[in-house]
Protein backbone atom coordinates (compact mmCIF):
# COMPACT_ATOMS: atom_id res chain seq x y z
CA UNK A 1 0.00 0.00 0.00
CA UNK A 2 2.49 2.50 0.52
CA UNK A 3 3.87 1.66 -2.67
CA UNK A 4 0.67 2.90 -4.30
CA UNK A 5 0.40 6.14 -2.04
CA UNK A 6 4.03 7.38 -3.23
CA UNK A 7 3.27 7.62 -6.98
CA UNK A 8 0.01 9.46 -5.98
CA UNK A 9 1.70 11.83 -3.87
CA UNK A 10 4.24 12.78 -6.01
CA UNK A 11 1.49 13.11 -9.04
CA UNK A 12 0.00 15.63 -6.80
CA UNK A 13 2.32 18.67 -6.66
CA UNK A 14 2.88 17.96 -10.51
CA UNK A 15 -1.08 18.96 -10.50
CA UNK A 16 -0.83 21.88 -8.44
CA UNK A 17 2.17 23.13 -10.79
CA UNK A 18 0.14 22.75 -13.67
CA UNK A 19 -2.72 24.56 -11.82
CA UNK A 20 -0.68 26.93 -10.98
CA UNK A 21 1.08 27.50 -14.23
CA UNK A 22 -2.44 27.28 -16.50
CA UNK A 23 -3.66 29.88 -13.70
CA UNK A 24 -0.45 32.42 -14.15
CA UNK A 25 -0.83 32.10 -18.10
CA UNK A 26 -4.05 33.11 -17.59
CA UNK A 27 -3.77 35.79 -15.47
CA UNK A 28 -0.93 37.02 -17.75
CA UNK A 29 -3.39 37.13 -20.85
CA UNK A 30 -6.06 39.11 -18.82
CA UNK A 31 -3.02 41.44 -17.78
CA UNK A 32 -2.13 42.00 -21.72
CA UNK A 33 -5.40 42.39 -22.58
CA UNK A 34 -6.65 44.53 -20.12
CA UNK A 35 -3.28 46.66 -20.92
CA UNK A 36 -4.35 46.59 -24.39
CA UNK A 37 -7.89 47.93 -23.91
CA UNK A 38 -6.52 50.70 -21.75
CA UNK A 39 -4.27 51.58 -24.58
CA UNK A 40 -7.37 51.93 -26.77
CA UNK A 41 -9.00 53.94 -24.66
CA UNK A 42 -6.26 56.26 -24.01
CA UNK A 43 -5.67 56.75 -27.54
CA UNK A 44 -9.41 57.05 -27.72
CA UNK A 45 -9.65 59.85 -25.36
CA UNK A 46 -6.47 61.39 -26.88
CA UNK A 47 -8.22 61.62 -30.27
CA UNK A 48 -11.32 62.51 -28.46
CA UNK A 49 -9.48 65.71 -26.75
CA UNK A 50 -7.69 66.81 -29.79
CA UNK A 51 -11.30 67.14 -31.10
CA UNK A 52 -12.26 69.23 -28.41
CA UNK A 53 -10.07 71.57 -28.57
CA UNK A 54 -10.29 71.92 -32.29
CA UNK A 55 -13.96 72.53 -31.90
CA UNK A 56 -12.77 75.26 -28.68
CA UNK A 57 -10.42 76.71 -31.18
CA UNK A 58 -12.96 76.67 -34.30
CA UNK A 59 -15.91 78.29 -31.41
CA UNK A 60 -13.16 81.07 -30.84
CA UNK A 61 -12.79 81.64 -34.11
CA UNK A 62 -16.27 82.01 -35.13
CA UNK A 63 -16.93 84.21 -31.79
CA UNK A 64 -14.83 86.79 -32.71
CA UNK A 65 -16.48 86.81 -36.19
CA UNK A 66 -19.62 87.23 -34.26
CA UNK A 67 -18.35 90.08 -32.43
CA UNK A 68 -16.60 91.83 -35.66
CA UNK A 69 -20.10 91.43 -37.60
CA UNK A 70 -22.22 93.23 -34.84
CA UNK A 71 -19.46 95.99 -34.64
CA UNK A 72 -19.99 96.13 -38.32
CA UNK A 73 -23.80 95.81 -38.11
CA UNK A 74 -24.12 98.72 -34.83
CA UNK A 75 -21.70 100.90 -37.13
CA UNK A 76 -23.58 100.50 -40.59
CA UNK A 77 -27.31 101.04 -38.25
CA UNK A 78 -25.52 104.24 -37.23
CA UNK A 79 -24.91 105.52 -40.64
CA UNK A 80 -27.79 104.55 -41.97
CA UNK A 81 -29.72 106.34 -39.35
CA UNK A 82 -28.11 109.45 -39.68
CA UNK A 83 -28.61 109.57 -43.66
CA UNK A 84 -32.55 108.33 -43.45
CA UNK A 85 -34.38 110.14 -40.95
CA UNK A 86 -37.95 109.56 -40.05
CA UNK A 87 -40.01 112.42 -41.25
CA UNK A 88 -43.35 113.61 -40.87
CA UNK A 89 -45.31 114.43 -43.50
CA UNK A 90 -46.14 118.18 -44.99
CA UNK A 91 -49.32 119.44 -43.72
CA UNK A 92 -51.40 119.35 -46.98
CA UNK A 93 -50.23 115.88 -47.84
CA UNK A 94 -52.65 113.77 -45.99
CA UNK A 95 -52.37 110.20 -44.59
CA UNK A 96 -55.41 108.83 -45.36
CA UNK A 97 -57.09 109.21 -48.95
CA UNK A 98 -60.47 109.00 -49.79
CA UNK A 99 -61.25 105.62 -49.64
CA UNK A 100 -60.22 105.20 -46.08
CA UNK A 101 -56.83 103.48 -47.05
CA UNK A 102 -53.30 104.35 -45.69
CA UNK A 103 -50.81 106.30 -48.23
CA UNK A 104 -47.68 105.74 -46.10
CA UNK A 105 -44.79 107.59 -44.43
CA UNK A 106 -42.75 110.05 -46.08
CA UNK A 107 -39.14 109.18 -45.89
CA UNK A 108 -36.24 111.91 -45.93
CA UNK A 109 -32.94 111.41 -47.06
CA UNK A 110 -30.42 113.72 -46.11
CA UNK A 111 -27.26 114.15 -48.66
């Protein structure tokens, strides 16, 4: 009998190396691939940022357009309101004809 227990016990750390070895490989794949994956994703969010901040740089960009065209549009509303000037109309020129019906503003344009 103790001829038959020998083999078995020296089978059995042979088991737990393989165990153990199958196990390590194992964990060593999850390790790469998990490494991998966060590689990805870094690159991911690398692309992902230089995006945002060509979208912050293109939203600058079209802000200060924004700002030159309203400069542009207050300063052309300023000229054009001192050239054209509401007027009222001449006292025999009435607003209303005959038939009930408006005939408009008169409009005076200074040179």
């Amino acid at each position: 009998m103790a001829l038959v227990i020998a083999p078995l016990a020296a089978a059995r750390p042979s088991y737990q190396l393989q165990s153990a070895q199958r196990e390590a490989r194992q964990a060593e794949q999850t390790a790469q691939n998990l490494r991998r994956q966060a590689d990805e994703a870094q690159r991911s969010a690398d692309q992902e940022q230089d995006r945002a901040d060509g979208l912050q740089a293109r939203a600058s960009d079209a802000s200060a357009r924004w700002d030159s065209a309203r400069s542009a549009l207050n300063t052309a509303q300023a000229r054009a309101n001192e050239v054209v000037g509401l007027r009222t109309a001449p006292a025999q020129v009435p607003f209303m004809n005959t038939s009930g019906q408006a005939t408009g503003v008169l409009l005076s344009v200074l040179a």
